[in-house]
N, C-alpha and C. Protein backbone atom coordinates (compact mmCIF):
# COMPACT_ATOMS: atom_id res chain seq x y z
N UNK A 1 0.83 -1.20 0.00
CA UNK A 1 0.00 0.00 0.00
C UNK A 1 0.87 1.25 0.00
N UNK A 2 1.60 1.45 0.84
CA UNK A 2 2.76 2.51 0.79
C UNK A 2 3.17 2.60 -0.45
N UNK A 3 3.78 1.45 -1.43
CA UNK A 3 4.60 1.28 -2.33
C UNK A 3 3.65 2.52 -4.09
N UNK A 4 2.42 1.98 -3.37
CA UNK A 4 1.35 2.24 -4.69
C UNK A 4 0.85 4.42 -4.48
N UNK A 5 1.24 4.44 -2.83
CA UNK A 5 0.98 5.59 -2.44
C UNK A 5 2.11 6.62 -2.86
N UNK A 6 3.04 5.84 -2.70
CA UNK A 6 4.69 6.71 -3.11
C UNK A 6 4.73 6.68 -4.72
N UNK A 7 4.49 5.72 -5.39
CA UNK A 7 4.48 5.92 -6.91
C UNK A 7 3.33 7.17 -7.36
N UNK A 8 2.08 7.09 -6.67
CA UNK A 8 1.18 8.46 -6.63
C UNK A 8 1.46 9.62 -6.95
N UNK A 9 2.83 9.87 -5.62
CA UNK A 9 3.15 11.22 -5.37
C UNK A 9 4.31 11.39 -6.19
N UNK A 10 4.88 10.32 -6.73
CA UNK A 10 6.25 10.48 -7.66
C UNK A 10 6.13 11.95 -8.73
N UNK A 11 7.54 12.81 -8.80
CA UNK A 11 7.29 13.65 -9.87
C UNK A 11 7.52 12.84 -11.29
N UNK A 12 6.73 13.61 -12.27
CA UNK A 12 6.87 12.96 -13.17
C UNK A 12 7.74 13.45 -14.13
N UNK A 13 8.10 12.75 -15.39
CA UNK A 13 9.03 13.73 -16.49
C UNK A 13 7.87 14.06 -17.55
N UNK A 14 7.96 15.12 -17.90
CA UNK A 14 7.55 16.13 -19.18
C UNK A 14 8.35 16.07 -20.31
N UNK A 15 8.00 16.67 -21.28
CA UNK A 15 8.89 16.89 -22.58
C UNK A 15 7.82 18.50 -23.29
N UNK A 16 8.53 18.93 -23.44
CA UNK A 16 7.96 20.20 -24.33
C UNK A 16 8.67 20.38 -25.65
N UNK A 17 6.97 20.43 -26.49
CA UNK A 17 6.90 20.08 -28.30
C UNK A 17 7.09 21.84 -28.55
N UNK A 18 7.91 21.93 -29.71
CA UNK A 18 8.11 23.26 -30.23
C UNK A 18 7.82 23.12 -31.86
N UNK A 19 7.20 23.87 -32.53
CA UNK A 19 6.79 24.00 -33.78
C UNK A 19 6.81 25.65 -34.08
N UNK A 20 8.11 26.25 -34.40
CA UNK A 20 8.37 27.57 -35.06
C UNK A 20 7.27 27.97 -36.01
N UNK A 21 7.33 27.26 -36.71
CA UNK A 21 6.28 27.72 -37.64
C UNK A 21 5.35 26.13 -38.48
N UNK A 22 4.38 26.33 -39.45
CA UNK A 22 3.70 25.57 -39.87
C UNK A 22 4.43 24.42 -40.87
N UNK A 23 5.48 25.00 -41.36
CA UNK A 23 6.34 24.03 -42.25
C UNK A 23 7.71 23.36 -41.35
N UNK A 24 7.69 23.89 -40.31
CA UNK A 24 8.61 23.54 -39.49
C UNK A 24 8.17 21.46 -38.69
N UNK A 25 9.33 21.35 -38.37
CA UNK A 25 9.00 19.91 -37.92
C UNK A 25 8.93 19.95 -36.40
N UNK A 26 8.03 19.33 -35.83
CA UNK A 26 8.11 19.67 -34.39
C UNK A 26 9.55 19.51 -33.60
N UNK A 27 9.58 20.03 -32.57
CA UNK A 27 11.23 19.71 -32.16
C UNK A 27 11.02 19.86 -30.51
N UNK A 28 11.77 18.81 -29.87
CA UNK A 28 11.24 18.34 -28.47
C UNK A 28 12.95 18.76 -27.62
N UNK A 29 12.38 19.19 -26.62
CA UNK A 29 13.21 19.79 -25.31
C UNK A 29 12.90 18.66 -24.30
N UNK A 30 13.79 18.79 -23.46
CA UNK A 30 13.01 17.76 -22.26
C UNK A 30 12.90 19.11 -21.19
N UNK A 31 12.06 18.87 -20.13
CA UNK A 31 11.91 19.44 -19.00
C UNK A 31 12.00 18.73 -17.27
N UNK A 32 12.74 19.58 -16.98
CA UNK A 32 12.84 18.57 -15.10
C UNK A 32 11.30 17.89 -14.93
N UNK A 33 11.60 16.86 -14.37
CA UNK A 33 10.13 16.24 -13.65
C UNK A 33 10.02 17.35 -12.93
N UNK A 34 8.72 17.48 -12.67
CA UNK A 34 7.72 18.91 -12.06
C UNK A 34 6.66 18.00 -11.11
N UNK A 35 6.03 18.07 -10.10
CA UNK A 35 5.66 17.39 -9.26
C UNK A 35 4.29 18.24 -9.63
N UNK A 36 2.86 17.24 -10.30
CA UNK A 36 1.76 18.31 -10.44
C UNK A 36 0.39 17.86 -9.65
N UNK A 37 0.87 17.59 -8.68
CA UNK A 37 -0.44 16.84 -7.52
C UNK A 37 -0.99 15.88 -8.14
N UNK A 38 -2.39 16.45 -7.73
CA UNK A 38 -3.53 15.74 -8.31
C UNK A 38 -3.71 16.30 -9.85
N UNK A 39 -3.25 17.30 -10.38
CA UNK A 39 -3.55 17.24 -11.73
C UNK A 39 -3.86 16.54 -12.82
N UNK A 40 -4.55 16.19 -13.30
CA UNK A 40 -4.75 15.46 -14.33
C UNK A 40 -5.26 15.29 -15.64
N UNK A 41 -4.72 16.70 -16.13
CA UNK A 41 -4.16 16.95 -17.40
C UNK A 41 -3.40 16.23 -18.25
N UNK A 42 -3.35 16.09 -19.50
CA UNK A 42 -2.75 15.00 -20.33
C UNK A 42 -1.78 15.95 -20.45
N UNK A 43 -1.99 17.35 -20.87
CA UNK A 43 -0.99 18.26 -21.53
C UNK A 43 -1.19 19.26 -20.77
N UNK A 44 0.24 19.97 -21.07
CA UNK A 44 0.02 21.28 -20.15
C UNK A 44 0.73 22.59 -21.35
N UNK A 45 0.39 23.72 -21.26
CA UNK A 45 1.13 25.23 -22.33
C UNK A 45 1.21 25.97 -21.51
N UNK A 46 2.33 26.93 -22.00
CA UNK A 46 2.77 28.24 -21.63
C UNK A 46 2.23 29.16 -21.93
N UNK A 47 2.20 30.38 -21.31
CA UNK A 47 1.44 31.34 -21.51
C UNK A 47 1.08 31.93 -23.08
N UNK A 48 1.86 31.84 -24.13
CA UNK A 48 2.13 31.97 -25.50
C UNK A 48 1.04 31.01 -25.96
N UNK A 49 0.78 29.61 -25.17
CA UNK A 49 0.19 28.38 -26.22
C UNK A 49 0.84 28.12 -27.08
N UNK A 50 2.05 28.44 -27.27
CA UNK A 50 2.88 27.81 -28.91
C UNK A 50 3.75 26.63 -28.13
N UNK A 51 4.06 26.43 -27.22
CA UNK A 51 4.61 25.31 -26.63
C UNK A 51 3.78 24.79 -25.72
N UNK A 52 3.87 23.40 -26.39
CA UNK A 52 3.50 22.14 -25.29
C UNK A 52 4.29 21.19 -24.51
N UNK A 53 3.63 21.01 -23.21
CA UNK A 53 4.63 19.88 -22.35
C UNK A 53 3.93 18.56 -22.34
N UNK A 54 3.90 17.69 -22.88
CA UNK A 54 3.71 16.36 -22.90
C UNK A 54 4.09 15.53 -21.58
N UNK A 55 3.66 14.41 -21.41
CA UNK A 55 4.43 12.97 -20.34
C UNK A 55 4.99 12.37 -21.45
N UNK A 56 6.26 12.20 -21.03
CA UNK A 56 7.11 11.62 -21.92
C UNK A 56 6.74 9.96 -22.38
N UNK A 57 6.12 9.53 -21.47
CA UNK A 57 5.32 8.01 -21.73
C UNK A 57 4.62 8.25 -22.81
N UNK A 58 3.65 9.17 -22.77
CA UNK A 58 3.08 8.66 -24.78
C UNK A 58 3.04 9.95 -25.18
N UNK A 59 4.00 10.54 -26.17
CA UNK A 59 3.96 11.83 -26.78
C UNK A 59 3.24 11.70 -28.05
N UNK A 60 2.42 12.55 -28.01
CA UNK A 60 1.80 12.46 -29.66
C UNK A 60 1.70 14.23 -29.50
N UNK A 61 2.18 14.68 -30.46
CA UNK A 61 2.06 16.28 -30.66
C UNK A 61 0.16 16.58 -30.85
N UNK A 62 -0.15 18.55 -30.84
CA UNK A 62 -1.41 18.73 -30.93
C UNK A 62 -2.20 18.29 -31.61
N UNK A 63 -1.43 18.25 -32.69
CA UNK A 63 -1.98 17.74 -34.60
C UNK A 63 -2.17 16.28 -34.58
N UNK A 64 -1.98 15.54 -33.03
CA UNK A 64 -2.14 14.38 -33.52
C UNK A 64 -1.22 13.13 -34.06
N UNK A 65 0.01 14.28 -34.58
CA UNK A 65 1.26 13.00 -34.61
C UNK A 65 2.07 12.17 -33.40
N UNK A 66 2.28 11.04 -33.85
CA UNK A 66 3.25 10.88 -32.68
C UNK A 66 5.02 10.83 -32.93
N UNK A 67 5.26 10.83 -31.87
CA UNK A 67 7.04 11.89 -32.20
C UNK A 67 7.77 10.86 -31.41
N UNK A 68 9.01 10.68 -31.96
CA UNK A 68 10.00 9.57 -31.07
C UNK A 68 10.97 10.93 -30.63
N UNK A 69 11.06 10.52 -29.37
CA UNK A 69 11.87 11.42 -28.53
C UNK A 69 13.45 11.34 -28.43
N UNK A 70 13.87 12.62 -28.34
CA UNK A 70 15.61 12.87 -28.42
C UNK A 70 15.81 13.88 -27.08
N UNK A 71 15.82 13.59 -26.07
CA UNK A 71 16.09 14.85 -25.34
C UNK A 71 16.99 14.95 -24.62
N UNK A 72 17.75 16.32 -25.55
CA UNK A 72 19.02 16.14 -25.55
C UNK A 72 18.79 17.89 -25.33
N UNK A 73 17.73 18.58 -25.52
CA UNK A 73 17.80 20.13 -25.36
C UNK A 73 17.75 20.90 -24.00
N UNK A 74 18.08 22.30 -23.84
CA UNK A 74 17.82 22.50 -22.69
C UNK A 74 16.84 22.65 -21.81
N UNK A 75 16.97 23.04 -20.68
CA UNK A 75 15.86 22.83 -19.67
C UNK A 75 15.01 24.19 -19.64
N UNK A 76 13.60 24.12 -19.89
CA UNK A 76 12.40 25.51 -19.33
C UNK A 76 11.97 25.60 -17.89
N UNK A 77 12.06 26.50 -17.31
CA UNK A 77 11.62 26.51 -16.08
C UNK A 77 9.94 26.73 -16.70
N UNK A 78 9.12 25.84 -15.45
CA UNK A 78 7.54 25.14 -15.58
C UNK A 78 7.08 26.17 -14.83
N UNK A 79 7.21 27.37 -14.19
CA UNK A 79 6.56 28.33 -13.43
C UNK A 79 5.54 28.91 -14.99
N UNK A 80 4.39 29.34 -14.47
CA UNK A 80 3.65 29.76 -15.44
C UNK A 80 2.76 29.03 -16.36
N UNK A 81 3.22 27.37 -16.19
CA UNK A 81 2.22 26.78 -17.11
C UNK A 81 0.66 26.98 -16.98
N UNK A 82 -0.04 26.59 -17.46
CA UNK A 82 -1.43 26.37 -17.16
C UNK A 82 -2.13 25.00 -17.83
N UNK A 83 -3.26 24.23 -17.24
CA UNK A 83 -3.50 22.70 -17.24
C UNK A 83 -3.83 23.17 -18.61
N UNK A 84 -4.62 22.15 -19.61
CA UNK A 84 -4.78 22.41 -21.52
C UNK A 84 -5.99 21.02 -21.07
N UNK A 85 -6.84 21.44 -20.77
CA UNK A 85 -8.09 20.55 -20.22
C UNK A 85 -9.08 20.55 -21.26
């Protein structure tokens, strides 16, 4: 019971999708695991909405594609997101 309670509260890892423009190919950053309670949002954006943070477990961008991950970019500080419900 503990074991299932501690995996609960675990932070999780994110990834944030970037798309410059419409002909552009999406392009993925990783972000620190961010600890988001009870949230339970699939996705989360920044104040702009032009970037998305995904769970790195199943990324499929807005449009619907799904994206194999490289994250190898730098880190966004997560202050400011808002849930994408």
């Amino acid at each position: 019971m503990a074991e299932r309670s501690k995996a609960k509260n675990a932070k999780r890892s994110f990834a944030i999708l970037k798309k410059p423009d419409l002909d552009s190919a999406w392009q993925v950053f990783s972000i620190p695991a961010i600890d988001l309670g009870e949230m339970k949002a699939a996705a989360l954006f920044n104040e702009s909405g032009n970037d998305w943070i995904v769970e790195r477990v199943n990324v499929v961008a807005p449009s619907g594609e799904k994206l194999v991950l490289d994250f190898q970019k730098s880190y966004i500080n997560p202050s400011g997101l808002k849930a994408f419900l």
